[in-house]
PDB file of N, CA and C in Angstrom:
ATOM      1  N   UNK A   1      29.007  15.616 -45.213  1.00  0.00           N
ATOM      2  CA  UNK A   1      28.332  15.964 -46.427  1.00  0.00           C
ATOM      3  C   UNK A   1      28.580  17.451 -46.683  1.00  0.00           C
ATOM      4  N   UNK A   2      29.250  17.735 -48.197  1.00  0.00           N
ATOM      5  CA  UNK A   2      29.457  19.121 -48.188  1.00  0.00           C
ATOM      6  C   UNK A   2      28.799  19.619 -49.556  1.00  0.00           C
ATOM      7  N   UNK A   3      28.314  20.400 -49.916  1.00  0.00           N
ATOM      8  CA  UNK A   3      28.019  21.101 -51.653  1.00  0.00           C
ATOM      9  C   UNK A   3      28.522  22.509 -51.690  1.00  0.00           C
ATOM     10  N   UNK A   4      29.802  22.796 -52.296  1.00  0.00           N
ATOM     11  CA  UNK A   4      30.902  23.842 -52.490  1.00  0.00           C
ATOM     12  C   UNK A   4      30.407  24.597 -54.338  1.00  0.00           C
ATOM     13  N   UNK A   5      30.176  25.697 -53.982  1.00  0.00           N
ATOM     14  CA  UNK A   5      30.144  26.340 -55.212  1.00  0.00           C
ATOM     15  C   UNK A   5      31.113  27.219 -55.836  1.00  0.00           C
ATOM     16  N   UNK A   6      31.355  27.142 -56.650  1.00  0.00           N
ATOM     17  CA  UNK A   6      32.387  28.642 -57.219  1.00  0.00           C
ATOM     18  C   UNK A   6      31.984  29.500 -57.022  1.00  0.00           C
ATOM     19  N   UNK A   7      32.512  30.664 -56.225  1.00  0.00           N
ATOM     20  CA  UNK A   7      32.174  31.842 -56.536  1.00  0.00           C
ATOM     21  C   UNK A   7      33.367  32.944 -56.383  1.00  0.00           C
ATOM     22  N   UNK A   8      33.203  34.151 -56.384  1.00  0.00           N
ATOM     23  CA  UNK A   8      34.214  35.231 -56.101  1.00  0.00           C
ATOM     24  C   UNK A   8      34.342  35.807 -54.736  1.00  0.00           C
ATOM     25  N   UNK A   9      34.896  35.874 -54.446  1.00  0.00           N
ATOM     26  CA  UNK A   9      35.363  36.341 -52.873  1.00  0.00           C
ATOM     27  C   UNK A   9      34.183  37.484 -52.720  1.00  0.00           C
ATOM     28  N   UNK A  10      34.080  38.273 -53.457  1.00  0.00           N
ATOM     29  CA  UNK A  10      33.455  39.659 -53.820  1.00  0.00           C
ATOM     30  C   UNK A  10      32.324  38.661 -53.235  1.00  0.00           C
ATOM     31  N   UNK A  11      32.070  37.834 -54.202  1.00  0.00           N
ATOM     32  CA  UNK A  11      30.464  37.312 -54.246  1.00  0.00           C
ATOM     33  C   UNK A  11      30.198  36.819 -52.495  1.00  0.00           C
ATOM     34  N   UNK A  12      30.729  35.950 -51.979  1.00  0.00           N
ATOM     35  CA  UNK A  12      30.657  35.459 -50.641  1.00  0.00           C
ATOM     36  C   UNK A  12      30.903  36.718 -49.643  1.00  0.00           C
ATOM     37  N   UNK A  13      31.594  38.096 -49.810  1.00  0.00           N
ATOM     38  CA  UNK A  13      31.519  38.887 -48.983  1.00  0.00           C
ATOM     39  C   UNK A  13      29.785  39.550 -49.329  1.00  0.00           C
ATOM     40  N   UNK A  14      29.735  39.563 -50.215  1.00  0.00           N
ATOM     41  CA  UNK A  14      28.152  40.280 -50.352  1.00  0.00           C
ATOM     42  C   UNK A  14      26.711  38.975 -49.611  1.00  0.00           C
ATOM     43  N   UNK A  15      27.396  38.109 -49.886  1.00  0.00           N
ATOM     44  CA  UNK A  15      26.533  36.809 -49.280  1.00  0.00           C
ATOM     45  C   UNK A  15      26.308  36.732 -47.529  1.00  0.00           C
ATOM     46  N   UNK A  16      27.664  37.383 -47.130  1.00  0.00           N
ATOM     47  CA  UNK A  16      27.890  37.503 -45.689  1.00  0.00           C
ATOM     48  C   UNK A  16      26.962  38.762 -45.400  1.00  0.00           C
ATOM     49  N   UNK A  17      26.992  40.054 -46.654  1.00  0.00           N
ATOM     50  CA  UNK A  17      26.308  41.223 -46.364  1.00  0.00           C
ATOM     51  C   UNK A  17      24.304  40.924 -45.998  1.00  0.00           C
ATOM     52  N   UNK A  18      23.971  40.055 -46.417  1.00  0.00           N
ATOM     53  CA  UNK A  18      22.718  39.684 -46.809  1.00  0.00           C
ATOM     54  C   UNK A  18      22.633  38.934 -46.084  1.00  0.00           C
ATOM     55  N   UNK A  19      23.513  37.958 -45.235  1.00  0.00           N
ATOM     56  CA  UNK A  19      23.103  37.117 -44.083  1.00  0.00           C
ATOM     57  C   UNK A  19      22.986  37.983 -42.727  1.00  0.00           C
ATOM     58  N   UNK A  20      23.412  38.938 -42.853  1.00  0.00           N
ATOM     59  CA  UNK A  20      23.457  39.774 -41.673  1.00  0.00           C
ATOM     60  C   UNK A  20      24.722  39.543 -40.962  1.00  0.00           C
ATOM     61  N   UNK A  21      25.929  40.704 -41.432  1.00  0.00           N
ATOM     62  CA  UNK A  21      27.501  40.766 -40.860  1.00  0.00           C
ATOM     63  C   UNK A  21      27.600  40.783 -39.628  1.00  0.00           C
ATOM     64  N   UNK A  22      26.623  41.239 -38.445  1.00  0.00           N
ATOM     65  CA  UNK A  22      26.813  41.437 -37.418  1.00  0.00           C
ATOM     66  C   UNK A  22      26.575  39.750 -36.634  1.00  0.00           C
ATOM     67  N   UNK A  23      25.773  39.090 -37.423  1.00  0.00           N
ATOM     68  CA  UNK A  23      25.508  37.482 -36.902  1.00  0.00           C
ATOM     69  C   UNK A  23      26.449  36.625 -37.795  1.00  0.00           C
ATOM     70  N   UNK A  24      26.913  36.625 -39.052  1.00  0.00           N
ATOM     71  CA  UNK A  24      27.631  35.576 -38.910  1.00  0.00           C
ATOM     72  C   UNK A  24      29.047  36.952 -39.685  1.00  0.00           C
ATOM     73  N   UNK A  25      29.949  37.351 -38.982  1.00  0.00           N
ATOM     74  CA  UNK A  25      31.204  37.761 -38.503  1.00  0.00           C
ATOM     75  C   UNK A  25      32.430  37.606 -38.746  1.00  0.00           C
ATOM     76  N   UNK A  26      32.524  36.274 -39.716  1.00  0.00           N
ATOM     77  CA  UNK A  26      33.859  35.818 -39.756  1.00  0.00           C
ATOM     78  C   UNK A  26      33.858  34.794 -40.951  1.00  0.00           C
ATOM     79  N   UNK A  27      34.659  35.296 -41.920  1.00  0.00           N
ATOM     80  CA  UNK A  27      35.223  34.518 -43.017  1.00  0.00           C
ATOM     81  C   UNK A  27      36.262  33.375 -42.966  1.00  0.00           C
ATOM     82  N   UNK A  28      35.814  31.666 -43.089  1.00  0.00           N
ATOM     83  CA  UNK A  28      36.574  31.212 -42.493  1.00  0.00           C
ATOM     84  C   UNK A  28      37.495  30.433 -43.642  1.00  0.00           C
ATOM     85  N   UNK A  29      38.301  30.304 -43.478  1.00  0.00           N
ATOM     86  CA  UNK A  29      39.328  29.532 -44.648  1.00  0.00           C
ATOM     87  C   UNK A  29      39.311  27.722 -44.176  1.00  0.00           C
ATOM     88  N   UNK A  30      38.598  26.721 -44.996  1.00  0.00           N
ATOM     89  CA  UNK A  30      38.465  25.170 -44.962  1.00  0.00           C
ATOM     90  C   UNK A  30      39.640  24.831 -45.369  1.00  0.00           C
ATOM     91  N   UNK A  31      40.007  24.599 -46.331  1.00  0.00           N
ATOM     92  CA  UNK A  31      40.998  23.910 -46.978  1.00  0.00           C
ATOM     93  C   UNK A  31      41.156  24.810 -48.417  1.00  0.00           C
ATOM     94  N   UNK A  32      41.752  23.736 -48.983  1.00  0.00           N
ATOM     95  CA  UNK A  32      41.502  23.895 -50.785  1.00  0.00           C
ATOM     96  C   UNK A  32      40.969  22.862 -51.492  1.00  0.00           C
ATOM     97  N   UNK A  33      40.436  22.824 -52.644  1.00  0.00           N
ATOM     98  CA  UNK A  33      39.831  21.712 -53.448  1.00  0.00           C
ATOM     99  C   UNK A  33      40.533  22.315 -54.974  1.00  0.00           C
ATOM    100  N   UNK A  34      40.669  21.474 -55.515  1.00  0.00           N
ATOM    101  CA  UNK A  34      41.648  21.546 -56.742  1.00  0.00           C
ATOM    102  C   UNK A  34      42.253  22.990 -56.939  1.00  0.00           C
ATOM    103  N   UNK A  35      43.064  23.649 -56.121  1.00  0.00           N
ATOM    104  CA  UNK A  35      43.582  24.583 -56.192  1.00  0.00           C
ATOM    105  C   UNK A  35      43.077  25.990 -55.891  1.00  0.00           C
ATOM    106  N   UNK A  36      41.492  25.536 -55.426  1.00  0.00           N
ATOM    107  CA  UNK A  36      40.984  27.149 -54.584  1.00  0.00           C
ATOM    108  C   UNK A  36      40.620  26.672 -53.546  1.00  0.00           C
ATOM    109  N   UNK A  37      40.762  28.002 -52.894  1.00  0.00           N
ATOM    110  CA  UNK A  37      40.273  27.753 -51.861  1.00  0.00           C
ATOM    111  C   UNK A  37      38.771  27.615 -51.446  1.00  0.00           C
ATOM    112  N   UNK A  38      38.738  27.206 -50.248  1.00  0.00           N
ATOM    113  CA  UNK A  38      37.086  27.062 -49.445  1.00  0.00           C
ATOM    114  C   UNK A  38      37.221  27.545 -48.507  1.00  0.00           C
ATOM    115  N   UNK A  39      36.054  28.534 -48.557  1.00  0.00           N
ATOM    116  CA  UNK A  39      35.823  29.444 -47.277  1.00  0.00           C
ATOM    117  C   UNK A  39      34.316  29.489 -47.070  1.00  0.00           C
ATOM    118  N   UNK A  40      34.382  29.703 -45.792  1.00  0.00           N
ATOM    119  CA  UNK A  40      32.461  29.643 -45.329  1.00  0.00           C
ATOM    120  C   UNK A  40      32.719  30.752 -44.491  1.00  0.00           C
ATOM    121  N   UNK A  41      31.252  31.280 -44.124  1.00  0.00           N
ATOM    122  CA  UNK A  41      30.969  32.597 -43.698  1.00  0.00           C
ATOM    123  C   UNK A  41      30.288  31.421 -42.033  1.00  0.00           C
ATOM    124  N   UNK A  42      30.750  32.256 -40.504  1.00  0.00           N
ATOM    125  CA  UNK A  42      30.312  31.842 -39.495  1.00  0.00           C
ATOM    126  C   UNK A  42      30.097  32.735 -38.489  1.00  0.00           C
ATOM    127  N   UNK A  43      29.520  32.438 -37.227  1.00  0.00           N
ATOM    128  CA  UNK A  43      29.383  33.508 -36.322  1.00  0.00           C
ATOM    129  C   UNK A  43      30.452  32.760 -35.154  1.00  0.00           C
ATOM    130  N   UNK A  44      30.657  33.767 -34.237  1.00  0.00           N
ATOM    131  CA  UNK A  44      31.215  33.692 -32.926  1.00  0.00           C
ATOM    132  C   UNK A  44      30.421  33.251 -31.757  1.00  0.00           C
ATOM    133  N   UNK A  45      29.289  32.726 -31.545  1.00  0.00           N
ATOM    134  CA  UNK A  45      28.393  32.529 -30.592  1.00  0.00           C
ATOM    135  C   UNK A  45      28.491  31.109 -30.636  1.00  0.00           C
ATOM    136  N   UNK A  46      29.525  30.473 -30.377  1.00  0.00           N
ATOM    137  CA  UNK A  46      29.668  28.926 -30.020  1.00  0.00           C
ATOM    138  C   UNK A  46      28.979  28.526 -29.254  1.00  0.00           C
ATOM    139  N   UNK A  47      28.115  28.675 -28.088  1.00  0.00           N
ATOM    140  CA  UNK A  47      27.428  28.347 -26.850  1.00  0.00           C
ATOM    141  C   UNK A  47      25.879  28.327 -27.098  1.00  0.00           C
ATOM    142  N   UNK A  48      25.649  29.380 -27.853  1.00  0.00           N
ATOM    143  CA  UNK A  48      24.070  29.520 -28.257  1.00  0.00           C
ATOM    144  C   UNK A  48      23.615  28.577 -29.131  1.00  0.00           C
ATOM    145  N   UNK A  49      22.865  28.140 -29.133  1.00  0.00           N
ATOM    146  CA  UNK A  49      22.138  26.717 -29.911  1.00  0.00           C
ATOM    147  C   UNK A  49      20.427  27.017 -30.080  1.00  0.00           C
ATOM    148  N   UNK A  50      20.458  27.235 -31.409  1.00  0.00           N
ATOM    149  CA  UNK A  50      18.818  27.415 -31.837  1.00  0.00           C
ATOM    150  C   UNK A  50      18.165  26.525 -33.180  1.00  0.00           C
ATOM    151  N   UNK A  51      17.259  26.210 -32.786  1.00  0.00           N
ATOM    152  CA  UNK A  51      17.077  24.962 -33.624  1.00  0.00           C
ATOM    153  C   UNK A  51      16.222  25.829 -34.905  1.00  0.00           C
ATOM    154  N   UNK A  52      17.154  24.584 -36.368  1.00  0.00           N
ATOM    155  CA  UNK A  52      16.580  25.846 -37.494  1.00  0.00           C
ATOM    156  C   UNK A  52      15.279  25.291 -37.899  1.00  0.00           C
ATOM    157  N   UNK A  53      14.525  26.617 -38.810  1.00  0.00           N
ATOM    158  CA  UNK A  53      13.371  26.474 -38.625  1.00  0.00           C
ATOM    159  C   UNK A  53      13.057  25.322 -39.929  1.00  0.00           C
ATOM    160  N   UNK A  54      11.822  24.865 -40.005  1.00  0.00           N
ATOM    161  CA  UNK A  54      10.996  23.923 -40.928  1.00  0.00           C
ATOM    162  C   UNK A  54      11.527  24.324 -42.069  1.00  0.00           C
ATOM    163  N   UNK A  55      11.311  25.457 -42.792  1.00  0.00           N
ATOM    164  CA  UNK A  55      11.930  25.669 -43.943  1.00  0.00           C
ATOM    165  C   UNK A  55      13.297  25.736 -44.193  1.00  0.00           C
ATOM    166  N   UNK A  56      14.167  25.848 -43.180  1.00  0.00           N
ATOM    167  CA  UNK A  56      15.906  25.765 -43.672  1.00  0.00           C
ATOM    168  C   UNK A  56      15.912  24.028 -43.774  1.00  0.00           C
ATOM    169  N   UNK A  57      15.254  23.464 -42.670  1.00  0.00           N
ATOM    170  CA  UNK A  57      15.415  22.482 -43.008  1.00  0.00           C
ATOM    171  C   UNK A  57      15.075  21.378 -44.171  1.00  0.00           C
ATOM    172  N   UNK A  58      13.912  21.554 -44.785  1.00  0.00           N
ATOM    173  CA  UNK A  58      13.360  21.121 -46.143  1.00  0.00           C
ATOM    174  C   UNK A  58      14.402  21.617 -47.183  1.00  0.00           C
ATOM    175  N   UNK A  59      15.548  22.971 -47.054  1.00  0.00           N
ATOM    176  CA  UNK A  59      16.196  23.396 -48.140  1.00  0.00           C
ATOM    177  C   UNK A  59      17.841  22.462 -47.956  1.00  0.00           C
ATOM    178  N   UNK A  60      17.615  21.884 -46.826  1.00  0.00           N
ATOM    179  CA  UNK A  60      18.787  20.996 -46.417  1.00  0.00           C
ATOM    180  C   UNK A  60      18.453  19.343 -46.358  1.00  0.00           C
ATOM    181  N   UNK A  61      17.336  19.225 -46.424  1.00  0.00           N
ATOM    182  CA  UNK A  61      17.282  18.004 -47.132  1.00  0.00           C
ATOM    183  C   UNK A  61      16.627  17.558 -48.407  1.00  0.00           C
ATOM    184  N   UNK A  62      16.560  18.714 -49.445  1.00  0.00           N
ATOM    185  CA  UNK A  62      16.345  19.028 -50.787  1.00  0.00           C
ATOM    186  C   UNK A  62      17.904  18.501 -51.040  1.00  0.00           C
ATOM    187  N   UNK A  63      19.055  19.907 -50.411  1.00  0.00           N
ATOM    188  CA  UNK A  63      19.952  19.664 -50.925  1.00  0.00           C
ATOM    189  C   UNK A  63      20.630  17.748 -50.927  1.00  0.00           C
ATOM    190  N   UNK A  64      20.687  17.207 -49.515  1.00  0.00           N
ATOM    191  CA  UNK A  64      20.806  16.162 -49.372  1.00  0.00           C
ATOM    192  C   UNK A  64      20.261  15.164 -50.446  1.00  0.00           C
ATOM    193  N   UNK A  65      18.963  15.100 -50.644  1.00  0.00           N
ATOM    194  CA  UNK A  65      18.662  14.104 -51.562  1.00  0.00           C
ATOM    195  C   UNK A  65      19.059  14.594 -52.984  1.00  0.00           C
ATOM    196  N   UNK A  66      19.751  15.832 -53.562  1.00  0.00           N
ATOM    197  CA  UNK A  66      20.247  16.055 -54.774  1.00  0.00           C
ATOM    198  C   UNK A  66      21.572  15.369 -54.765  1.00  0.00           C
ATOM    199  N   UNK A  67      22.056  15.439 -53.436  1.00  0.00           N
ATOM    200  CA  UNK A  67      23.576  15.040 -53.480  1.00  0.00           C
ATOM    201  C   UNK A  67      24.213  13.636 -53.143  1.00  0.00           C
ATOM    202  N   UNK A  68      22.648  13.373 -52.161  1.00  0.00           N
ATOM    203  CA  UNK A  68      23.349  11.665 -52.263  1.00  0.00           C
ATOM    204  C   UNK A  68      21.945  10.666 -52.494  1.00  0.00           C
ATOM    205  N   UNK A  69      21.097  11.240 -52.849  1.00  0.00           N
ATOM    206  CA  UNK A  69      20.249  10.221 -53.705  1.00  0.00           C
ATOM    207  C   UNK A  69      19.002   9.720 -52.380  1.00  0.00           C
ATOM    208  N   UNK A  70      19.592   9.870 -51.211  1.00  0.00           N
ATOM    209  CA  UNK A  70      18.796   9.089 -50.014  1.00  0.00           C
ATOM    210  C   UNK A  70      17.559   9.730 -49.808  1.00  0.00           C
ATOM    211  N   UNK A  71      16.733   8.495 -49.387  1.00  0.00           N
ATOM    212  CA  UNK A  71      15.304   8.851 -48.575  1.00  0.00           C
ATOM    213  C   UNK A  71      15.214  10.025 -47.319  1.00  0.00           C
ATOM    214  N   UNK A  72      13.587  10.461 -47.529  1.00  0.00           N
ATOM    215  CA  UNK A  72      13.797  11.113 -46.272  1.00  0.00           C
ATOM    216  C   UNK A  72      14.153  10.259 -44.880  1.00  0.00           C
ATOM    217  N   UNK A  73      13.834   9.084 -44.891  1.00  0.00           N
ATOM    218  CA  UNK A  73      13.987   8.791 -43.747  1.00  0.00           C
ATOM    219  C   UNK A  73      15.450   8.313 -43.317  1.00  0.00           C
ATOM    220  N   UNK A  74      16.638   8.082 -44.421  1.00  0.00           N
ATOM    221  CA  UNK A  74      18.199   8.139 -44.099  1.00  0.00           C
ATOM    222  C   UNK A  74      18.549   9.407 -43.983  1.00  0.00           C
ATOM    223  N   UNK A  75      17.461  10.732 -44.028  1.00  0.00           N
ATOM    224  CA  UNK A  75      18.282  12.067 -44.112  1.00  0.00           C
ATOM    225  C   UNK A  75      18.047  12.847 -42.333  1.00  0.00           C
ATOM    226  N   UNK A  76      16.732  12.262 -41.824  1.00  0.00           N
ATOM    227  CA  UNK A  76      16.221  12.200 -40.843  1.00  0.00           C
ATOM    228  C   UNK A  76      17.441  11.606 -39.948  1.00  0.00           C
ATOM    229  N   UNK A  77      17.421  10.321 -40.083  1.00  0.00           N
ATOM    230  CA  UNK A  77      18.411   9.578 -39.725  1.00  0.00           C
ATOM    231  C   UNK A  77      19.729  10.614 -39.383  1.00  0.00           C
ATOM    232  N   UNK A  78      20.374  10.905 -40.258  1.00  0.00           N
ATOM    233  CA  UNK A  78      21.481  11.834 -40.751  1.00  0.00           C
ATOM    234  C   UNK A  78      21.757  12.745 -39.981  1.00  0.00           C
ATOM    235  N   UNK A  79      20.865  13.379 -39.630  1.00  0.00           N
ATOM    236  CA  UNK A  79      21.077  14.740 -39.200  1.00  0.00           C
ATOM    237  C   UNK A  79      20.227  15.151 -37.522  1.00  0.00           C
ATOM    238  N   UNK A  80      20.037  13.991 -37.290  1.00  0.00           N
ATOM    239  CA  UNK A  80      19.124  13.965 -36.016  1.00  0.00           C
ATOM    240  C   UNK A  80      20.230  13.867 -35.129  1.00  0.00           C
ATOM    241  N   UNK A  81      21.336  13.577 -35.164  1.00  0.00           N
ATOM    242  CA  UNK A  81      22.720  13.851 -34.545  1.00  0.00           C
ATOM    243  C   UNK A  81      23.490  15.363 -34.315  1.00  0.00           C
ATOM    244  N   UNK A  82      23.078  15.802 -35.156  1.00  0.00           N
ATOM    245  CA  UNK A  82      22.966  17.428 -35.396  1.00  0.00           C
ATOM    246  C   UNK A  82      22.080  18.200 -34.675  1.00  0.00           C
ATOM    247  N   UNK A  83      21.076  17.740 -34.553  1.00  0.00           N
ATOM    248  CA  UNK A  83      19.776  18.718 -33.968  1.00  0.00           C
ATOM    249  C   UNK A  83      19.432  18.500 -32.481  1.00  0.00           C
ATOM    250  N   UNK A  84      19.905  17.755 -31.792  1.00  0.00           N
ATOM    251  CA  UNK A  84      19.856  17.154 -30.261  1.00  0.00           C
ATOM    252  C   UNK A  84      20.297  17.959 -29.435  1.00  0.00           C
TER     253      UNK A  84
END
């Protein structure tokens, strides 16, 4: 499950500025989708695992049910593979 926005490089480097550059570090290049590219902002701490809090998660299964219509309890479902 992905939700990709347009924006300007400019814009996603200032997005990285406001997430805090020193935690997530690295601009990553996905693919392309009709001729731009996709890039996401990530950190280097592959090993560390912290579970996100109540509210990121309500803003991630907001997004989920905008994008594929499902109950909380298929989003639960969903992502409980993720959080283990």
């Amino acid at each position: 499950m992905v939700r990709l926005w347009k924006i300007k490089e400019s814009q996603l480097e200032d997005l990285q500025r406001q997430e805090g550059k020193g935690w997530y570090d690295k601009i990553v290049t996905l693919g392309e989708k009709d001729g731009l590219k996709i890039l996401t902002i990530t950190g280097c701490w592959y090993d560390e695992k912290n579970m996100p809090s109540q509210l990121y998660l309500d803003v991630l299964k907001k997004g989920l049910k905008e994008t594929t219509g499902w109950a909380d309890e298929e989003i639960d479902k969903y992502w409980e593979k993720f959080l283990k």
